[in-house]
N, C-alpha and C. Protein backbone atom coordinates (compact mmCIF):
# COMPACT_ATOMS: atom_id res chain seq x y z
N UNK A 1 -10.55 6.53 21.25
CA UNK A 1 -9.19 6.10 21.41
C UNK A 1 -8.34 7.29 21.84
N UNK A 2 -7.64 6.95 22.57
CA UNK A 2 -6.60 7.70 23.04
C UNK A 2 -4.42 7.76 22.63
N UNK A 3 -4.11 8.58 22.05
CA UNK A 3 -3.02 8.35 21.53
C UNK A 3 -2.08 9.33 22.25
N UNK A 4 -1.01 8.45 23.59
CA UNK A 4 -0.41 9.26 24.54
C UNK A 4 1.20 9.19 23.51
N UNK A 5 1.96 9.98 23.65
CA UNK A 5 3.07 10.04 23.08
C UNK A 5 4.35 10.16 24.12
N UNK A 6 5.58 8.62 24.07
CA UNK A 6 6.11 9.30 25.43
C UNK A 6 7.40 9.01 24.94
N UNK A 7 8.21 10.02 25.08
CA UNK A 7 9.30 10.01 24.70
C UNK A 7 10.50 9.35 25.99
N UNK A 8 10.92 7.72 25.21
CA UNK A 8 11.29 7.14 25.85
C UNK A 8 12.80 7.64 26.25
N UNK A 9 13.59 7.58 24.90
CA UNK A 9 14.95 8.07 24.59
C UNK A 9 15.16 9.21 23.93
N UNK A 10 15.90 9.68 23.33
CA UNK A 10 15.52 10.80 22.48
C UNK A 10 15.73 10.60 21.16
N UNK A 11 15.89 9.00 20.62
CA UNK A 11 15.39 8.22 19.28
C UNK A 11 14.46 7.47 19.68
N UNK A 12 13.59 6.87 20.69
CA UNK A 12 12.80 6.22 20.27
C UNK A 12 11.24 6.64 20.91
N UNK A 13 10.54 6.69 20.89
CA UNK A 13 9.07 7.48 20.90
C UNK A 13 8.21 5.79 21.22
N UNK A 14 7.25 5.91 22.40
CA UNK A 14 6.58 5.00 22.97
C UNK A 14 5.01 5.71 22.28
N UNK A 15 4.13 5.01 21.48
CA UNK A 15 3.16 5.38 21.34
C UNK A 15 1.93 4.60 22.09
N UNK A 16 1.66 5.21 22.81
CA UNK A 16 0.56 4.56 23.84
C UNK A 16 -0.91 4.17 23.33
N UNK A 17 -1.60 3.47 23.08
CA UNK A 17 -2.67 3.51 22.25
C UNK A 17 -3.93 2.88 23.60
N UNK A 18 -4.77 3.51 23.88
CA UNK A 18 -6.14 3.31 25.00
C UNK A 18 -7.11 3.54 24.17
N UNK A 19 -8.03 2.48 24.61
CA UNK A 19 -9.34 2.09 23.95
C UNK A 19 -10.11 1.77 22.91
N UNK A 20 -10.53 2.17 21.96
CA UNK A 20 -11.03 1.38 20.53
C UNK A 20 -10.15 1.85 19.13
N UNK A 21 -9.46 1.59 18.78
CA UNK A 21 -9.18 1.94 17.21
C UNK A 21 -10.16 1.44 15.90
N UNK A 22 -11.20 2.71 15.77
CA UNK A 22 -11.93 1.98 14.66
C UNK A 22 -11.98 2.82 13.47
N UNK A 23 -12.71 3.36 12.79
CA UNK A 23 -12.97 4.05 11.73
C UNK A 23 -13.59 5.42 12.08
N UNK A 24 -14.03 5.46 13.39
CA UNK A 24 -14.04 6.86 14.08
C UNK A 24 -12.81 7.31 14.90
N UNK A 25 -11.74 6.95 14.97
CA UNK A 25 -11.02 7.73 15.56
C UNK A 25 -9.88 7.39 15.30
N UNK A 26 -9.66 6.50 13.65
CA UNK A 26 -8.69 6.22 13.19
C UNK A 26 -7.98 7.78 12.84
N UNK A 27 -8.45 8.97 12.61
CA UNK A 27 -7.94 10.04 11.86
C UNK A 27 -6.52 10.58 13.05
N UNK A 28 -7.09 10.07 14.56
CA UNK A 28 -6.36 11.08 15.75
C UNK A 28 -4.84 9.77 15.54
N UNK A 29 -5.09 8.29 15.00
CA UNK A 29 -3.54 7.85 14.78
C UNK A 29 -3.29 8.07 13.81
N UNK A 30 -3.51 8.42 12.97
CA UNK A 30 -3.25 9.25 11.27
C UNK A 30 -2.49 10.39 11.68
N UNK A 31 -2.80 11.25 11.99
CA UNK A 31 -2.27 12.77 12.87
C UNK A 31 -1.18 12.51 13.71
N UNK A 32 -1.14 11.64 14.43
CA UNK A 32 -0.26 11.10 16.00
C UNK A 32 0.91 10.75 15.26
N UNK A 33 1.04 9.49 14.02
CA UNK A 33 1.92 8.85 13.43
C UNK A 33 2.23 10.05 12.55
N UNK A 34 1.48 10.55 11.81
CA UNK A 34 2.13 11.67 10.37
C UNK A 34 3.22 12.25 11.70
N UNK A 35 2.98 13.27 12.64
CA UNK A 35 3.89 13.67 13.40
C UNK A 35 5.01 13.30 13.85
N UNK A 36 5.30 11.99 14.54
CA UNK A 36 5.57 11.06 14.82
C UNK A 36 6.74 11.08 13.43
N UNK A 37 6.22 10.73 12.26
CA UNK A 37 7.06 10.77 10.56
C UNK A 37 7.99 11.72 10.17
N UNK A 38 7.84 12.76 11.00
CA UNK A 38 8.66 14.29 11.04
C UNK A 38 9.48 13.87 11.45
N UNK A 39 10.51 13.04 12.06
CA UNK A 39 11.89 12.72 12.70
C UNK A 39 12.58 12.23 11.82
N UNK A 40 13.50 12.46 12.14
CA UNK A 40 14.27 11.76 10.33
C UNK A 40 14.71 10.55 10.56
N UNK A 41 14.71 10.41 11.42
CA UNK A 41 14.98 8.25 11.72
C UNK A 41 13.64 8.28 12.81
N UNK A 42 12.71 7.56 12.20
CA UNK A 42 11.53 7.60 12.86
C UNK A 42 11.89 6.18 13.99
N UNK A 43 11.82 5.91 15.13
CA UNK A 43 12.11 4.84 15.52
C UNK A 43 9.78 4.58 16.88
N UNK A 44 9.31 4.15 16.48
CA UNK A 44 8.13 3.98 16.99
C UNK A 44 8.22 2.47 17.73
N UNK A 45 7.78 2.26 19.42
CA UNK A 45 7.15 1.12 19.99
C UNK A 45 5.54 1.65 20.23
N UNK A 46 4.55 0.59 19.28
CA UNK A 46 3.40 0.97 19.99
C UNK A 46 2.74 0.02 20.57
N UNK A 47 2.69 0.48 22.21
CA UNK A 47 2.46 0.11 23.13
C UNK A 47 0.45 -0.29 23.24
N UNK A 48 0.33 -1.68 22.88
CA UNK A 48 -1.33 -1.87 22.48
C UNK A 48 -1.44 -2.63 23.85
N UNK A 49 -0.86 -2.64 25.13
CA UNK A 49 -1.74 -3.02 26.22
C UNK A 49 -3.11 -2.04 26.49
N UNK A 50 -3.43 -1.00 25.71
CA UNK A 50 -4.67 -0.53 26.40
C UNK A 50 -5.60 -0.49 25.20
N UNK A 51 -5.08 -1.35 24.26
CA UNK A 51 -6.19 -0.86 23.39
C UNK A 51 -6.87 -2.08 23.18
N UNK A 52 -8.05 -1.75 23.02
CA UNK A 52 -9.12 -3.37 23.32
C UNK A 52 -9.66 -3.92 22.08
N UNK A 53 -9.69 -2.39 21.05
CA UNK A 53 -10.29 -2.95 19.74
C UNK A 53 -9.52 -2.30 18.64
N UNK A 54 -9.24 -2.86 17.77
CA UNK A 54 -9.01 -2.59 16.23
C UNK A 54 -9.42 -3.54 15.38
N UNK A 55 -9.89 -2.07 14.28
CA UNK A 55 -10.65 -2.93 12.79
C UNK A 55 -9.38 -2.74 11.91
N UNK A 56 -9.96 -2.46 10.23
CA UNK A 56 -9.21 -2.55 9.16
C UNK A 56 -8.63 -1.46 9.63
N UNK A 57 -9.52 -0.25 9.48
CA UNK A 57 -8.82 0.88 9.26
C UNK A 57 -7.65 1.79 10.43
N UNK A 58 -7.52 0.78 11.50
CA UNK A 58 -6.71 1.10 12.49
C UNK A 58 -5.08 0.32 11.81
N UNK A 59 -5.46 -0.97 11.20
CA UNK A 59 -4.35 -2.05 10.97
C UNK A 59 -3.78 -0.83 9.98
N UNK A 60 -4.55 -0.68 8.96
CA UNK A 60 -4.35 -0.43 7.48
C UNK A 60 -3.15 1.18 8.25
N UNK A 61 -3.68 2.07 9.28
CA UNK A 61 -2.53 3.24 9.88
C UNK A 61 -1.23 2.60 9.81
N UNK A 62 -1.04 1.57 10.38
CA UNK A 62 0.32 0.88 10.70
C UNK A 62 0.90 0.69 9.73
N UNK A 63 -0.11 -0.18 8.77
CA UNK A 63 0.91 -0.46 7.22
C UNK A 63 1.05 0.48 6.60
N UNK A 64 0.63 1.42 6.23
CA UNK A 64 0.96 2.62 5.58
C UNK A 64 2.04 3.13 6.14
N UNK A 65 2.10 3.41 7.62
CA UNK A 65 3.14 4.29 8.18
C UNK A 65 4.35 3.59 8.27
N UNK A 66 4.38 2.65 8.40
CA UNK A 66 5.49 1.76 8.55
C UNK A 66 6.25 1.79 7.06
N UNK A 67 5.58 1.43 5.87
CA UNK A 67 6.42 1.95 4.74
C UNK A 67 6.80 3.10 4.60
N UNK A 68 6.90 4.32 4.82
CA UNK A 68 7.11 4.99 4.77
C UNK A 68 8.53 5.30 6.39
N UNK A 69 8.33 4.66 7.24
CA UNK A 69 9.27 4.11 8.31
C UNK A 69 10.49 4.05 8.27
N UNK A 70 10.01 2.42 7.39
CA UNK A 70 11.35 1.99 7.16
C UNK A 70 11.67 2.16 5.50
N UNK A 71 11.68 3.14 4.52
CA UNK A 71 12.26 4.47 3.71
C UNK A 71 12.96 5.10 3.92
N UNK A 72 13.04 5.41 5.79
CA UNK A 72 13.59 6.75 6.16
C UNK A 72 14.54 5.34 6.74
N UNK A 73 14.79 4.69 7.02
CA UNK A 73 15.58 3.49 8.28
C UNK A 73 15.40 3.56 9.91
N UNK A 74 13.69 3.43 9.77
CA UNK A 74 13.66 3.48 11.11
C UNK A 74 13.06 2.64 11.05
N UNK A 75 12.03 2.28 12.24
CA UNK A 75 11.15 0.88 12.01
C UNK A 75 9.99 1.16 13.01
N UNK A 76 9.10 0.31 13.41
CA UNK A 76 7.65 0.61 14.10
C UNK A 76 7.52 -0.86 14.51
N UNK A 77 7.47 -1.21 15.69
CA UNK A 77 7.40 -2.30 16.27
C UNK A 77 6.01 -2.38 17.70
N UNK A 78 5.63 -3.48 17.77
CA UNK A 78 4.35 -3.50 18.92
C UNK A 78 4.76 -3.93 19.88
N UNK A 79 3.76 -3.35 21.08
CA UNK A 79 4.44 -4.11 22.57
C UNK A 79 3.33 -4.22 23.46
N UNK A 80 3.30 -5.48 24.37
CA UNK A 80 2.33 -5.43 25.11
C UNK A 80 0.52 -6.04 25.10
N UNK A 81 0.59 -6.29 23.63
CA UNK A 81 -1.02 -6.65 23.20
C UNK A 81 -1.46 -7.76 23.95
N UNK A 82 -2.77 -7.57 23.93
CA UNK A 82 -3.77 -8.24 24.94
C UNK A 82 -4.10 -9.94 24.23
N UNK A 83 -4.50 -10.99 24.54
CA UNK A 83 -4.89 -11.83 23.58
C UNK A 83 -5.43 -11.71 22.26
N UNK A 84 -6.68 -10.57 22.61
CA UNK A 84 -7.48 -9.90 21.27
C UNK A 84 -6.77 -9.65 20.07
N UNK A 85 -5.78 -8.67 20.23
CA UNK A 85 -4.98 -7.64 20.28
C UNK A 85 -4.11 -8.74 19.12
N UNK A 86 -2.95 -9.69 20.24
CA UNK A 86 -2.24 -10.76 19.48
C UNK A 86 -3.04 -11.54 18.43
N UNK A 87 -3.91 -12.27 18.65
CA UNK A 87 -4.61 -12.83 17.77
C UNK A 87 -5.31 -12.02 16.30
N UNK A 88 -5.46 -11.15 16.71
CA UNK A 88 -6.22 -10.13 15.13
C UNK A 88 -4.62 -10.25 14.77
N UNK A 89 -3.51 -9.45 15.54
CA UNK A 89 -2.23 -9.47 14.03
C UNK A 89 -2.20 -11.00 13.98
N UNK A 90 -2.08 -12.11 14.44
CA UNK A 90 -1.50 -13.63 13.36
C UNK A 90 -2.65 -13.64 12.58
N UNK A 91 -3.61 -13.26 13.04
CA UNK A 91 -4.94 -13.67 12.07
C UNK A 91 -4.75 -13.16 10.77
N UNK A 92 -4.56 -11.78 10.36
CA UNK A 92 -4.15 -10.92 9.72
C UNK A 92 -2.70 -10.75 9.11
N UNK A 93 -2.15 -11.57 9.56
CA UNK A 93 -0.68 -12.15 9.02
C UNK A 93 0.32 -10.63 9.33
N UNK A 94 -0.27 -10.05 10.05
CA UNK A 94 0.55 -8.65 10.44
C UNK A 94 2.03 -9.06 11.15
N UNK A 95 1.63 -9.82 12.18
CA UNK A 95 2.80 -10.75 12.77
C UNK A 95 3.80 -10.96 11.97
N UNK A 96 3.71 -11.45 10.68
CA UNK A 96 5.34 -11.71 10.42
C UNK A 96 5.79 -10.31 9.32
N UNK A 97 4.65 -9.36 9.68
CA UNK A 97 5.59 -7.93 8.94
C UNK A 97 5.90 -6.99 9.41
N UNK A 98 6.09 -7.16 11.20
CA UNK A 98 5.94 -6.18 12.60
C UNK A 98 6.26 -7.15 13.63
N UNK A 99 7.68 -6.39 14.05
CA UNK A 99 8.12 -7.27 15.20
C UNK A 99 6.65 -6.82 16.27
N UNK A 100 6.68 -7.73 17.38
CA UNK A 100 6.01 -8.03 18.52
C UNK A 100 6.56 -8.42 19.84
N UNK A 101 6.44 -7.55 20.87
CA UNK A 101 7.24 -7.74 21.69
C UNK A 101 6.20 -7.82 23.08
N UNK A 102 6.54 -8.83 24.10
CA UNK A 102 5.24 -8.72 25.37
C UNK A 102 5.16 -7.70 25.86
N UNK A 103 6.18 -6.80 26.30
CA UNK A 103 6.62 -5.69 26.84
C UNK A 103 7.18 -4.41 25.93
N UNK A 104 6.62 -3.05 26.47
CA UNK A 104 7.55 -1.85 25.76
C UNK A 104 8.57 -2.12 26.03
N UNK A 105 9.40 -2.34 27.16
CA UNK A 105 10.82 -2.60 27.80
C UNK A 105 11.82 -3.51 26.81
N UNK A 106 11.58 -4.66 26.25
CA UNK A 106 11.74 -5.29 25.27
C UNK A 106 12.00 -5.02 24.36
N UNK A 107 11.04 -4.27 23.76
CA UNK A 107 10.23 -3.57 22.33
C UNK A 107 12.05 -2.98 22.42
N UNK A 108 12.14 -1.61 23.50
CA UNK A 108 13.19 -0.73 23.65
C UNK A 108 14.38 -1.59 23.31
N UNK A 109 14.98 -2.46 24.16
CA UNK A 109 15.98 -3.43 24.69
C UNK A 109 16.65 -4.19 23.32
N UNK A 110 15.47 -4.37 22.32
CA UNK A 110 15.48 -5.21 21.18
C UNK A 110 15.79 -3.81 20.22
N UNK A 111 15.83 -2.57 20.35
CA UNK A 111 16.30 -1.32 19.63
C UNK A 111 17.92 -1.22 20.07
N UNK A 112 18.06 -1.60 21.11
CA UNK A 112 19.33 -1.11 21.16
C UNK A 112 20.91 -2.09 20.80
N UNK A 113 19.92 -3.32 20.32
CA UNK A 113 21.26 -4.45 20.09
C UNK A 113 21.64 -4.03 18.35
């Protein structure tokens, strides 16, 4: 997996996520997000059009980081997921504890109202 970091605005941070999120390379979004946690209003879109797979231990990054998120009053929202992608969060009931947006553009657009 690949974890690109792109600084959209200079509050909100696009986290790009490419290729498998599993239990081998859950540690590099552990690292990506702890960093990411250093802002004092953390505001995160992560962008899952490139990522094809996630297990537990990719989901389980999000919920952890996200409490700790929104503590500080920021929030962590998704953008872009593939069918796969959509279907594991309703499956997983992640959906109604993480906005979801089709697009990063959105994701952004829906930060600024």
């Amino acid at each position: 997996m690949r974890a690109i970091v792109i600084e959209h605005r200079s509050d909100v941070v696009v986290l790009q996520l490419c290729g498998e999120l599993d239990a081998d390379s859950a540690a590099r979004l552990y690292k990506t997000l702890a960093e990411l946690l250093e802002r004092p209003v953390p505001r995160i879109v992560v962008d899952l059009s490139g990522l094809k797979f996630c297990d537990s231990v990719g989901l389980s990054a999000f919920i952890t980081s996200k409490q700790v998120i929104v503590s500080r009053g920021g929030w962590l929202s998704f953008a872009g997921a593939d069918p796969f992608m959509a279907q594991l969060l309703e499956t997983v009931g992640l959906s109604r504890y993480f906005a979801i947006f089709p697009e990063v553009e959105d994701a952004i657009a829906a930060a600024r109202m």
